[in-house]
PDB file of N, CA and C in Angstrom:
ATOM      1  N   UNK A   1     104.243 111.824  80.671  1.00  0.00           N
ATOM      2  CA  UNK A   1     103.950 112.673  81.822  1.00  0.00           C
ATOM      3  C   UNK A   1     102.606 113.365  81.664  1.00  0.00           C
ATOM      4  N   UNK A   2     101.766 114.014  79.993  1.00  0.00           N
ATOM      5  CA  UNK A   2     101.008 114.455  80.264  1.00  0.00           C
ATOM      6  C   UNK A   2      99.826 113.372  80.806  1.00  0.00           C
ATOM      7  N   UNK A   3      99.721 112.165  80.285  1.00  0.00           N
ATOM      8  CA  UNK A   3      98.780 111.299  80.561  1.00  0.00           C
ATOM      9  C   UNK A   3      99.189 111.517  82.261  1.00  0.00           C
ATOM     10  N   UNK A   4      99.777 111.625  83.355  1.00  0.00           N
ATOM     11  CA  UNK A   4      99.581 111.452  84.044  1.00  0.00           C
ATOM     12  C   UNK A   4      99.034 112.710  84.641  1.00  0.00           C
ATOM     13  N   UNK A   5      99.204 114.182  84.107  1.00  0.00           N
ATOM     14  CA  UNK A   5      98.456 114.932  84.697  1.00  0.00           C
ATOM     15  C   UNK A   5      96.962 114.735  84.028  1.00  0.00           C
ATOM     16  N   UNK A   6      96.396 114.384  83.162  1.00  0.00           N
ATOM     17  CA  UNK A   6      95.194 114.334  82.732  1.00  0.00           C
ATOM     18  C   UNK A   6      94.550 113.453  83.388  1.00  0.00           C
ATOM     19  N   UNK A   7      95.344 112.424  83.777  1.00  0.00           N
ATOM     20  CA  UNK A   7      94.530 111.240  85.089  1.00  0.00           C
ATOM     21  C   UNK A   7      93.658 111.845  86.448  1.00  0.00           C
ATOM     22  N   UNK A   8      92.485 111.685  86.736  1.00  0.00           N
ATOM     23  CA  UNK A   8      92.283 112.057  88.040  1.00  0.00           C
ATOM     24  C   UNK A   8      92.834 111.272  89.019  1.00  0.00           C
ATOM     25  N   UNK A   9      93.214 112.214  90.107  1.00  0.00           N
ATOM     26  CA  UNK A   9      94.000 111.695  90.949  1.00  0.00           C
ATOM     27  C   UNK A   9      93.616 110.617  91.574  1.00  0.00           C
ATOM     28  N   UNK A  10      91.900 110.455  91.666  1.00  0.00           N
ATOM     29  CA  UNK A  10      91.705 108.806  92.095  1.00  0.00           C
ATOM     30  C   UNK A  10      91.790 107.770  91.115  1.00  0.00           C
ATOM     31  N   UNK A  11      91.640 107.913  90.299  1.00  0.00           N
ATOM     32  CA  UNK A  11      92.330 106.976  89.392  1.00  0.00           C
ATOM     33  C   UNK A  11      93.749 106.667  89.499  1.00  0.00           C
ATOM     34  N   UNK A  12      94.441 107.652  89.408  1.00  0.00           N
ATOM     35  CA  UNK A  12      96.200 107.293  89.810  1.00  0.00           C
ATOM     36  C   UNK A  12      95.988 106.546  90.567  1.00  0.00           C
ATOM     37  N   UNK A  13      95.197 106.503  91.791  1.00  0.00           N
ATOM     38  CA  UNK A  13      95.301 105.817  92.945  1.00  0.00           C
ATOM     39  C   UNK A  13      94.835 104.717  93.165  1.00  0.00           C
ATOM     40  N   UNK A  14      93.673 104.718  92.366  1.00  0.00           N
ATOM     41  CA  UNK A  14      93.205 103.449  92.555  1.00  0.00           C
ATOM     42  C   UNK A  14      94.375 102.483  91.388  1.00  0.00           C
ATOM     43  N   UNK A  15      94.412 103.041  90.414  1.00  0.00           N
ATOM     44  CA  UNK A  15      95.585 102.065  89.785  1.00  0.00           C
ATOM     45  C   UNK A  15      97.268 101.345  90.492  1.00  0.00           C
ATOM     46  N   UNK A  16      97.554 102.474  91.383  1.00  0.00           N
ATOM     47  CA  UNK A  16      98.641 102.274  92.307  1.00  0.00           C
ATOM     48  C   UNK A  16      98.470 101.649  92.688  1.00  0.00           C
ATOM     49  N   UNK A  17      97.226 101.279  93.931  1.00  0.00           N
ATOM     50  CA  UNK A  17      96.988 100.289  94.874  1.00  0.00           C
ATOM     51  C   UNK A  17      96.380  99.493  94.127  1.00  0.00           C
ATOM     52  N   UNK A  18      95.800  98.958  92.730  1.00  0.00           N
ATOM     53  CA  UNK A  18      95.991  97.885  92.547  1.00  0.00           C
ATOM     54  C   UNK A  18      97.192  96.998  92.113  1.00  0.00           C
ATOM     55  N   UNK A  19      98.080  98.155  91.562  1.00  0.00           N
ATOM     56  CA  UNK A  19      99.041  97.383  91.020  1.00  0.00           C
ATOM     57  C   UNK A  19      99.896  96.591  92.855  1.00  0.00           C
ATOM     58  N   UNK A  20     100.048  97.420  93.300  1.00  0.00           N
ATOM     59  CA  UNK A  20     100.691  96.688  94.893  1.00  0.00           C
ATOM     60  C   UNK A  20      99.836  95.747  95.248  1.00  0.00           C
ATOM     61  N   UNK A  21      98.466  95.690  95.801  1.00  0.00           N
ATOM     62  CA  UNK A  21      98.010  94.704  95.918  1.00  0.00           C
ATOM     63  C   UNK A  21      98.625  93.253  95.101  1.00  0.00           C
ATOM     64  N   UNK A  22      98.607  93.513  93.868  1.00  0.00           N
ATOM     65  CA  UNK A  22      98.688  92.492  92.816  1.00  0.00           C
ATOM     66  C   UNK A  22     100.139  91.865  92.562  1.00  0.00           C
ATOM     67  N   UNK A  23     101.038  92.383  93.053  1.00  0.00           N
ATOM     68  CA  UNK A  23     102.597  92.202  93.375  1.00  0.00           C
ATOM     69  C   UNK A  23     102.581  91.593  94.862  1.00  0.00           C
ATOM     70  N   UNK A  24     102.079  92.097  95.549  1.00  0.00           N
ATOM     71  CA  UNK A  24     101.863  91.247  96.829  1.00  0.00           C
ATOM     72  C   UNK A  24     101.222  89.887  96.677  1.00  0.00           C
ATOM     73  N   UNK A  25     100.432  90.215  96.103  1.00  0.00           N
ATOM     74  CA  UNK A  25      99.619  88.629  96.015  1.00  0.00           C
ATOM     75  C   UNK A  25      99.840  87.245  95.354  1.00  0.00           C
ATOM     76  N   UNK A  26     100.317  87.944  94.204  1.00  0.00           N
ATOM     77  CA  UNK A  26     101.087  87.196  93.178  1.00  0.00           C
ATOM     78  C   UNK A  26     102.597  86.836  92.760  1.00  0.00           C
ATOM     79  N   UNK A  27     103.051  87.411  93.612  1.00  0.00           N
ATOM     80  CA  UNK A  27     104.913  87.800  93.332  1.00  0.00           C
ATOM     81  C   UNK A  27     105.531  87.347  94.758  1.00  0.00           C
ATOM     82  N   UNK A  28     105.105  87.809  95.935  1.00  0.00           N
ATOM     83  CA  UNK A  28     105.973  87.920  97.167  1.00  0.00           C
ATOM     84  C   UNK A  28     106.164  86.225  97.776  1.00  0.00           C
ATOM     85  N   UNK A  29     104.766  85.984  97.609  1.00  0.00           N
ATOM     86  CA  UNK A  29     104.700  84.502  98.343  1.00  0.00           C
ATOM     87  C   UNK A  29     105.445  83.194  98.006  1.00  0.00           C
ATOM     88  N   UNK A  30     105.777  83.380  96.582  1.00  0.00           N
ATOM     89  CA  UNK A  30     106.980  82.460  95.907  1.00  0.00           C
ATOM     90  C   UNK A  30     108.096  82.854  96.593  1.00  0.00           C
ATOM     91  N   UNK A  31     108.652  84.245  97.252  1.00  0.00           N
ATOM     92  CA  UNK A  31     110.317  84.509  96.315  1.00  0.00           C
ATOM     93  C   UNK A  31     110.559  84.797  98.256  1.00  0.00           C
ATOM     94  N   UNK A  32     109.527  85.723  99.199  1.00  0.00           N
ATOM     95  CA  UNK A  32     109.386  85.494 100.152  1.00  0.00           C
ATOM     96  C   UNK A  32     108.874  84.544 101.054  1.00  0.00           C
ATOM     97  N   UNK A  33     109.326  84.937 102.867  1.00  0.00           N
ATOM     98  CA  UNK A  33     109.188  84.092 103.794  1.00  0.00           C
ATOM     99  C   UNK A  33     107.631  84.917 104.479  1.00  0.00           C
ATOM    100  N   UNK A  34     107.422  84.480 105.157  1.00  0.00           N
ATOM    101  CA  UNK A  34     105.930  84.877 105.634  1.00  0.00           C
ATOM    102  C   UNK A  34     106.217  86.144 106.236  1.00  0.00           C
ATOM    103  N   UNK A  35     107.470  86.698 107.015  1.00  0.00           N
ATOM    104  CA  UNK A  35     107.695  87.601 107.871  1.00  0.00           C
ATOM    105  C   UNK A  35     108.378  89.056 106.868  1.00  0.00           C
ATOM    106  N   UNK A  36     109.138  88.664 105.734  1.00  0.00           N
ATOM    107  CA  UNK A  36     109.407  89.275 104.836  1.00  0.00           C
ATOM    108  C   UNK A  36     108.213  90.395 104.490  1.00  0.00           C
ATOM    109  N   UNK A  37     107.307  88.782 103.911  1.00  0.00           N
ATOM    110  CA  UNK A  37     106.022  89.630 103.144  1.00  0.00           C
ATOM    111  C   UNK A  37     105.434  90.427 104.143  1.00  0.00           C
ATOM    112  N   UNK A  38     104.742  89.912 105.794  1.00  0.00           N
ATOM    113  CA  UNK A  38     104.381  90.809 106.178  1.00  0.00           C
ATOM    114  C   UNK A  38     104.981  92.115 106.244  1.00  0.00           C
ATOM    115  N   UNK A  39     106.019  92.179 106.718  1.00  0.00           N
ATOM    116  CA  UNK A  39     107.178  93.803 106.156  1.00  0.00           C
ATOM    117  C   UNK A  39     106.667  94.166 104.789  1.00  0.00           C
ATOM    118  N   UNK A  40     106.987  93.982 104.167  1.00  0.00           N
ATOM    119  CA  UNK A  40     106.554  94.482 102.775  1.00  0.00           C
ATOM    120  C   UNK A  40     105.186  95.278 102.433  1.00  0.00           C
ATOM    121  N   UNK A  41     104.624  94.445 103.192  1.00  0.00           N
ATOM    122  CA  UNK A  41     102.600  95.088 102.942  1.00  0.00           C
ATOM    123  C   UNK A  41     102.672  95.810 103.457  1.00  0.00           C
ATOM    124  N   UNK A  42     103.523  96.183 105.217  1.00  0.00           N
ATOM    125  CA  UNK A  42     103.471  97.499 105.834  1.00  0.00           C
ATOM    126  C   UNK A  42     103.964  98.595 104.953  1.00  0.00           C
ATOM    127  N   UNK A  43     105.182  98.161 104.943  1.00  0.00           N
ATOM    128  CA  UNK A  43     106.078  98.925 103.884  1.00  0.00           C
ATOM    129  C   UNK A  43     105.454  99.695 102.669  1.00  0.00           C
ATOM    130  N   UNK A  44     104.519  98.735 102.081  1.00  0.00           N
ATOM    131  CA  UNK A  44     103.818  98.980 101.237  1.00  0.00           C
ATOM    132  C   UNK A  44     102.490 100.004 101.714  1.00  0.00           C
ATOM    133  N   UNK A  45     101.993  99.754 102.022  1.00  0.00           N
ATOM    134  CA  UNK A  45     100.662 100.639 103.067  1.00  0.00           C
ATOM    135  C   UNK A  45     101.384 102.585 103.758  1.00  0.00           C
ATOM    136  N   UNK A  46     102.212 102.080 103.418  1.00  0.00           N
ATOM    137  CA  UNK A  46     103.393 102.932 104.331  1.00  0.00           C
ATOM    138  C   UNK A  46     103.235 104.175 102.509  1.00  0.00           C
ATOM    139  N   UNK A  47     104.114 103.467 101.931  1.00  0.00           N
ATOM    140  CA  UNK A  47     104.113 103.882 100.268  1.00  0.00           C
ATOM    141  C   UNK A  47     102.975 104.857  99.438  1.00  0.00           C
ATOM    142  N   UNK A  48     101.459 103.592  99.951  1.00  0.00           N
ATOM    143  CA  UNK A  48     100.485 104.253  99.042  1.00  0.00           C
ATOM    144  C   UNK A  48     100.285 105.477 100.081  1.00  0.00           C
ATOM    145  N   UNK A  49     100.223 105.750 101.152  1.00  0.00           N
ATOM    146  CA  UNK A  49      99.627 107.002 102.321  1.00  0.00           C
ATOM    147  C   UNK A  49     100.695 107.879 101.506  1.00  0.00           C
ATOM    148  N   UNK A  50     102.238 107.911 101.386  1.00  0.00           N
ATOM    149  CA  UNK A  50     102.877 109.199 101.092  1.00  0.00           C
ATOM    150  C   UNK A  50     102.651 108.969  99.633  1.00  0.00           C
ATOM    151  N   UNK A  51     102.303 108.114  98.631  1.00  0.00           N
ATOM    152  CA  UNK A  51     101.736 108.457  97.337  1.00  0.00           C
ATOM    153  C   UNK A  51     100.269 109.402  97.382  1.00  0.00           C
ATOM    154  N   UNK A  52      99.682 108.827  97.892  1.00  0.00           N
ATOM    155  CA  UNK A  52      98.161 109.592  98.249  1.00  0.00           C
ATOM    156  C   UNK A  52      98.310 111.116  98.927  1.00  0.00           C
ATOM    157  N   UNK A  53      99.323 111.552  99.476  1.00  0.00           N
ATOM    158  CA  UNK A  53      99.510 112.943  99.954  1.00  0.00           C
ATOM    159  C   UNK A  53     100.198 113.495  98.627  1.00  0.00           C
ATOM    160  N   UNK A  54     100.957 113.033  98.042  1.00  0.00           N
ATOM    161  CA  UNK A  54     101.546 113.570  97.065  1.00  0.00           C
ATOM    162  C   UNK A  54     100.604 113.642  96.018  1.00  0.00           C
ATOM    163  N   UNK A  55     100.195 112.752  95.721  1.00  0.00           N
ATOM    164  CA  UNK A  55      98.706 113.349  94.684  1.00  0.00           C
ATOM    165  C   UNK A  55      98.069 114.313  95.029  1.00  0.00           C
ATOM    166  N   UNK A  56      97.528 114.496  96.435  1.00  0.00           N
ATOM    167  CA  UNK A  56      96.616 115.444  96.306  1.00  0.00           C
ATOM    168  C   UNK A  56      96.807 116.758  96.715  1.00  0.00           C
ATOM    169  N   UNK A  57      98.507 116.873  97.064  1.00  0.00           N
ATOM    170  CA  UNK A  57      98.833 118.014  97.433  1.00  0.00           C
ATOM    171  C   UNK A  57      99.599 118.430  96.400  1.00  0.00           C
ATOM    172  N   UNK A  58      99.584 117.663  95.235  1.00  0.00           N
ATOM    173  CA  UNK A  58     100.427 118.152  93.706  1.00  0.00           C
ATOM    174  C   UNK A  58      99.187 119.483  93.146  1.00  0.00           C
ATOM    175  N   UNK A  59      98.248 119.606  93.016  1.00  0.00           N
ATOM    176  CA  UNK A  59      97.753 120.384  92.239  1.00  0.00           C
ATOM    177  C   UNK A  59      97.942 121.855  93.081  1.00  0.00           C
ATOM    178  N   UNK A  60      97.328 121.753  94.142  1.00  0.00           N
ATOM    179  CA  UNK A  60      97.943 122.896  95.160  1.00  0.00           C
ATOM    180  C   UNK A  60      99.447 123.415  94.671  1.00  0.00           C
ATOM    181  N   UNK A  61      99.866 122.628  94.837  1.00  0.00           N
ATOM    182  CA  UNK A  61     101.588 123.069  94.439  1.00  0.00           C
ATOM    183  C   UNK A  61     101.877 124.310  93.512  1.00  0.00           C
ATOM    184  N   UNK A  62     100.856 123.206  92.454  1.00  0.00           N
ATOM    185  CA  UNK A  62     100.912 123.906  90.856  1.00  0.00           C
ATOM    186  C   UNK A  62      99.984 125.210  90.851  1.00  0.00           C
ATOM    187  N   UNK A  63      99.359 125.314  91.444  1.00  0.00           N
ATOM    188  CA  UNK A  63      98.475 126.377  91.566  1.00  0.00           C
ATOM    189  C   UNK A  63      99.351 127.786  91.923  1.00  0.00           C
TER     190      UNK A  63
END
């Protein structure tokens, strides 16, 4: 946990959205159907926006 407060928060983020990108790209297209995956990326897009509010409204919090 501390490594993750010592992370800047764009880093968290940029690591998040690569890791999804990279599960999408590499993972979905085998195991999913085309309509699946599109759901999923929304779904996903959906994910990183309330990850990205939660990062940057965590330090506020703590404050």
């Amino acid at each position: 946990m501390n490594q993750l407060r010592a992370c800047p928060a764009s880093k968290l983020l940029d690591e998040h959205a690569k890791h999804v990108r990279s599960y999408a790209r590499n993972c979905l297209p085998s195991v999913l159907g085309e309509n699946t995956q599109n759901e999923f990326a929304r779904r996903a897009e959906t994910l990183n926006k309330l990850f990205m509010v939660l990062v940057r409204t965590k330090p506020k919090i703590d404050s």
